[in-house]
C-alpha atoms as a PDB file:
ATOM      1  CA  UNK A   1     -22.823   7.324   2.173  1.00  0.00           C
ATOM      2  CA  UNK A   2     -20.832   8.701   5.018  1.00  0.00           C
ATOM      3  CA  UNK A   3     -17.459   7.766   5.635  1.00  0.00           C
ATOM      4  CA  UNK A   4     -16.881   5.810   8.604  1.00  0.00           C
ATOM      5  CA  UNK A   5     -13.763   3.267   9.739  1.00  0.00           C
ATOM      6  CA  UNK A   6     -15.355   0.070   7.695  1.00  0.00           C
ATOM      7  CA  UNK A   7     -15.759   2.024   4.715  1.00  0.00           C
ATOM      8  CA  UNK A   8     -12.474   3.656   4.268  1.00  0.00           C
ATOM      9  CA  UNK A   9     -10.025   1.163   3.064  1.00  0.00           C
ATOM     10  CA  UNK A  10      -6.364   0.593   2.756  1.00  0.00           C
ATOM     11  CA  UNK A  11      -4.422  -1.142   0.238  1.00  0.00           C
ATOM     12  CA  UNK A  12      -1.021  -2.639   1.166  1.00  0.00           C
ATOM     13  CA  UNK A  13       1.099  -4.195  -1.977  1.00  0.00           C
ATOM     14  CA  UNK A  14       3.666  -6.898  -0.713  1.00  0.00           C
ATOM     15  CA  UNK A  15       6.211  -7.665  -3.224  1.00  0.00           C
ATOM     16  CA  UNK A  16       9.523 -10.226  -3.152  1.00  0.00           C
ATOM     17  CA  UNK A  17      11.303  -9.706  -6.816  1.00  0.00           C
ATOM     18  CA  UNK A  18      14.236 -10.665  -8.015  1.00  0.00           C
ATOM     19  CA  UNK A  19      17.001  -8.726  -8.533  1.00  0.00           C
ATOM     20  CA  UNK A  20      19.514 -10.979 -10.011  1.00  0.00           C
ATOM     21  CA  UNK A  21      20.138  -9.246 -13.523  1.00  0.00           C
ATOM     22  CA  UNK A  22      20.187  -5.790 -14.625  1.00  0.00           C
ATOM     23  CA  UNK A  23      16.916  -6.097 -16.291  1.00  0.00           C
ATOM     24  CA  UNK A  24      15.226  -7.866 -12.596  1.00  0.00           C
ATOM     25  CA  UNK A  25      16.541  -4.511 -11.349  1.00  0.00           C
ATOM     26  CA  UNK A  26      15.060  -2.518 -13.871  1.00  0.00           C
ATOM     27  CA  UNK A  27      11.310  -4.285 -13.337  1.00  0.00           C
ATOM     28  CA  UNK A  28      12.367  -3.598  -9.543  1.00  0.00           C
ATOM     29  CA  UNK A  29      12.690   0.133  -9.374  1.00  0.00           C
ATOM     30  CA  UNK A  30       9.935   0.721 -12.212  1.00  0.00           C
ATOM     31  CA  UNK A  31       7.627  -1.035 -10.256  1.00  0.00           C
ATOM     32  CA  UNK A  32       8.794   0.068  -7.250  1.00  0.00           C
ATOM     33  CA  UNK A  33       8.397   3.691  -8.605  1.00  0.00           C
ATOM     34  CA  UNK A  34       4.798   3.377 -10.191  1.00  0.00           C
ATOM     35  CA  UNK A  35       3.937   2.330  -6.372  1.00  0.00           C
ATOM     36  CA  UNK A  36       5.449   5.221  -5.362  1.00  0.00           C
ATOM     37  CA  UNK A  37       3.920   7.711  -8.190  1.00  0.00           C
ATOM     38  CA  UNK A  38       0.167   5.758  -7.569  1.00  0.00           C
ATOM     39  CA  UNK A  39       0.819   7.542  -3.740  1.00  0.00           C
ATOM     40  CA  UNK A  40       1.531   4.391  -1.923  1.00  0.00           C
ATOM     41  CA  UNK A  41       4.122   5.240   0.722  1.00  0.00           C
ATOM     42  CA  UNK A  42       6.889   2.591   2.220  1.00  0.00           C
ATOM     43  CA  UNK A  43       5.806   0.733   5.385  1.00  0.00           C
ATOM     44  CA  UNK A  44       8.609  -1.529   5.117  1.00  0.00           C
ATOM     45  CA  UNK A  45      11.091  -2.879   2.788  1.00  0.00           C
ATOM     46  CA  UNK A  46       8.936  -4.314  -0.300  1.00  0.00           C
ATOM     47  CA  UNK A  47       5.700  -3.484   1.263  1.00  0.00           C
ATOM     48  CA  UNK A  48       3.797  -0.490   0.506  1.00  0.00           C
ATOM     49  CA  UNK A  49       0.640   1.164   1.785  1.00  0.00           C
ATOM     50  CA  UNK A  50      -2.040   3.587   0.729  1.00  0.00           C
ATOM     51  CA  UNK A  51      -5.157   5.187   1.837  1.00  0.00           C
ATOM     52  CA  UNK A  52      -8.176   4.934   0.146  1.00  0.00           C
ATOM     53  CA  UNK A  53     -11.599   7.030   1.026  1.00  0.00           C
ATOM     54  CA  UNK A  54     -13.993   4.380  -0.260  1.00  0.00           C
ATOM     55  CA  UNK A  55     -13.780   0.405  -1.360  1.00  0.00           C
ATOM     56  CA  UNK A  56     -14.189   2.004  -5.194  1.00  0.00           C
ATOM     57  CA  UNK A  57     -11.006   4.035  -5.228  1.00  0.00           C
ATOM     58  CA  UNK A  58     -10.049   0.988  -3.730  1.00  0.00           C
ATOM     59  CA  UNK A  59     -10.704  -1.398  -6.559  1.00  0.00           C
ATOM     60  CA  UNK A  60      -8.859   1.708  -8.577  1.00  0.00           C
ATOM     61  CA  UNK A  61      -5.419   1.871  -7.427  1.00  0.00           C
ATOM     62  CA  UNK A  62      -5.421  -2.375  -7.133  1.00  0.00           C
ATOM     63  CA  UNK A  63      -6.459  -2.163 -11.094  1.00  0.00           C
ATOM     64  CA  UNK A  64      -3.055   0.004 -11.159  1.00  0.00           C
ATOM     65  CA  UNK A  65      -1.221  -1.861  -9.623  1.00  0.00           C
ATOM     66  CA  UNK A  66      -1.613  -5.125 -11.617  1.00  0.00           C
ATOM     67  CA  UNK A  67      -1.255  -2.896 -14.994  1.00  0.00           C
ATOM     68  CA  UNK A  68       2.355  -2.328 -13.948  1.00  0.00           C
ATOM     69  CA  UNK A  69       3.097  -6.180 -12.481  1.00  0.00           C
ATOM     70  CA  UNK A  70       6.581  -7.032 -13.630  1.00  0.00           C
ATOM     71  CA  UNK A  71       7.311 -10.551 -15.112  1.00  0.00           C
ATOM     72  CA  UNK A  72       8.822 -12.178 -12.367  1.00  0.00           C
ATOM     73  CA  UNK A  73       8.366 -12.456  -8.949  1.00  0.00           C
ATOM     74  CA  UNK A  74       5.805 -12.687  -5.767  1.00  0.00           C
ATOM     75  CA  UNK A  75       3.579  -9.665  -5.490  1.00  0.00           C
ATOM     76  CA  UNK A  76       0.379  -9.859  -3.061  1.00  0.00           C
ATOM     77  CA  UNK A  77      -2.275  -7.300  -2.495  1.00  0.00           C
ATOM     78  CA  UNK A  78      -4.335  -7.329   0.331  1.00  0.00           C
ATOM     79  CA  UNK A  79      -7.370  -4.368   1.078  1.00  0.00           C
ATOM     80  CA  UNK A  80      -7.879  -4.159   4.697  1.00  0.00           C
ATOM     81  CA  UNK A  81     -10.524  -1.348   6.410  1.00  0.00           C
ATOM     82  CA  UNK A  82      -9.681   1.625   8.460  1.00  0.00           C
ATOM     83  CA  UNK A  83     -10.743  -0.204  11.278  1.00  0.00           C
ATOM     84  CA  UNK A  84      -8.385  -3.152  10.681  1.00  0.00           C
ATOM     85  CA  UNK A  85      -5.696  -1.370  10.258  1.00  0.00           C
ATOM     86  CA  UNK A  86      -6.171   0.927  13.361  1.00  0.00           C
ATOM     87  CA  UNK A  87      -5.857  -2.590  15.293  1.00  0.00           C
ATOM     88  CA  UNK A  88      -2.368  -3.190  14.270  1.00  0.00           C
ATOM     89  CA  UNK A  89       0.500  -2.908  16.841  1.00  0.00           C
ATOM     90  CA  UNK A  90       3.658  -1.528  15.343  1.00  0.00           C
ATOM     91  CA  UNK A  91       6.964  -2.207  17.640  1.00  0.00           C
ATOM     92  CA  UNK A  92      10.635  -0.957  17.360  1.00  0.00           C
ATOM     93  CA  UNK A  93      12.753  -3.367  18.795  1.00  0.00           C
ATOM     94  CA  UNK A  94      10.817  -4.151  21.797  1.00  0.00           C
ATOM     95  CA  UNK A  95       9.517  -0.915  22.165  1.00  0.00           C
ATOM     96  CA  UNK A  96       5.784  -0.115  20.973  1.00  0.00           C
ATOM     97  CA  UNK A  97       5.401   2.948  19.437  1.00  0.00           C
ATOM     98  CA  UNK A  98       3.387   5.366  21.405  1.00  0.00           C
ATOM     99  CA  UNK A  99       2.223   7.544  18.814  1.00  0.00           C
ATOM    100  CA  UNK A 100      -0.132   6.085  15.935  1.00  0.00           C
ATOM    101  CA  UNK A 101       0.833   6.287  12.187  1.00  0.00           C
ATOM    102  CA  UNK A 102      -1.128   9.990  11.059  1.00  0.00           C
ATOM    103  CA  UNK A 103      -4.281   9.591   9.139  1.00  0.00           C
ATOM    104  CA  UNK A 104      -3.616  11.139   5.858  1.00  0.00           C
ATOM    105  CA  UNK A 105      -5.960  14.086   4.968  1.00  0.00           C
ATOM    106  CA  UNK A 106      -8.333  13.499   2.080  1.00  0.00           C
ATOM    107  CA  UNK A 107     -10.282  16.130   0.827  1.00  0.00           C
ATOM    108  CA  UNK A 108     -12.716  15.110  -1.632  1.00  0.00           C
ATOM    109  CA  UNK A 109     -15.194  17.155  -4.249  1.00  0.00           C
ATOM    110  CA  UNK A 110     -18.624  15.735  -5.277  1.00  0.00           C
END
């Protein structure tokens, strides 16, 4: 199937844990660092983004993700399509940004 904007996905991770004791801090940054390693990049504090060429890879990295949950703590995952998220106005301050985040380059091998 070709790829078009409904069928590439993206997969944004939204996360509110505690970091009250050293070991909340420890589940923090090892979580926060599988994210990281699983090539989701920081949108903005506690929630993370990646691209995804098909709803498959999709369902992948979300499988990932909830291997490495930590015990405590809000974590929500949401899978949006390329089209969806090309809708989305990002602002500075009260300044819209002009130029649009960079599709990432996927280059993929049959």
């Amino acid at each position: 199937m070709r790829l078009n904007e409904y069928r590439i996905m993206w997969v944004m991770v939204l996360f509110d844990l505690p970091t009250d004791t050293k070991k909340d801090i420890k589940n923090y940054t090892k979580f926060r660092r599988s994210l990281m390693k699983d090539g989701f990049n920081m949108f903005q504090f506690s929630m993370y983004l990646r691209h995804c060429p098909s709803r498959e890879n999709c369902e992948v990295h979300i499988k990932r993700v909830k291997s490495v949950l930590p015990p405590k703590g809000h974590i929500g995952i949401l899978r949006i399509t390329d089209k969806q998220f090309g809708e989305m106005e990002i602002y500075y301050g009260k300044t819209k940004e002009e130029k649009p985040i960079p599709q990432p380059q996927q280059l993929e091998l049959f």
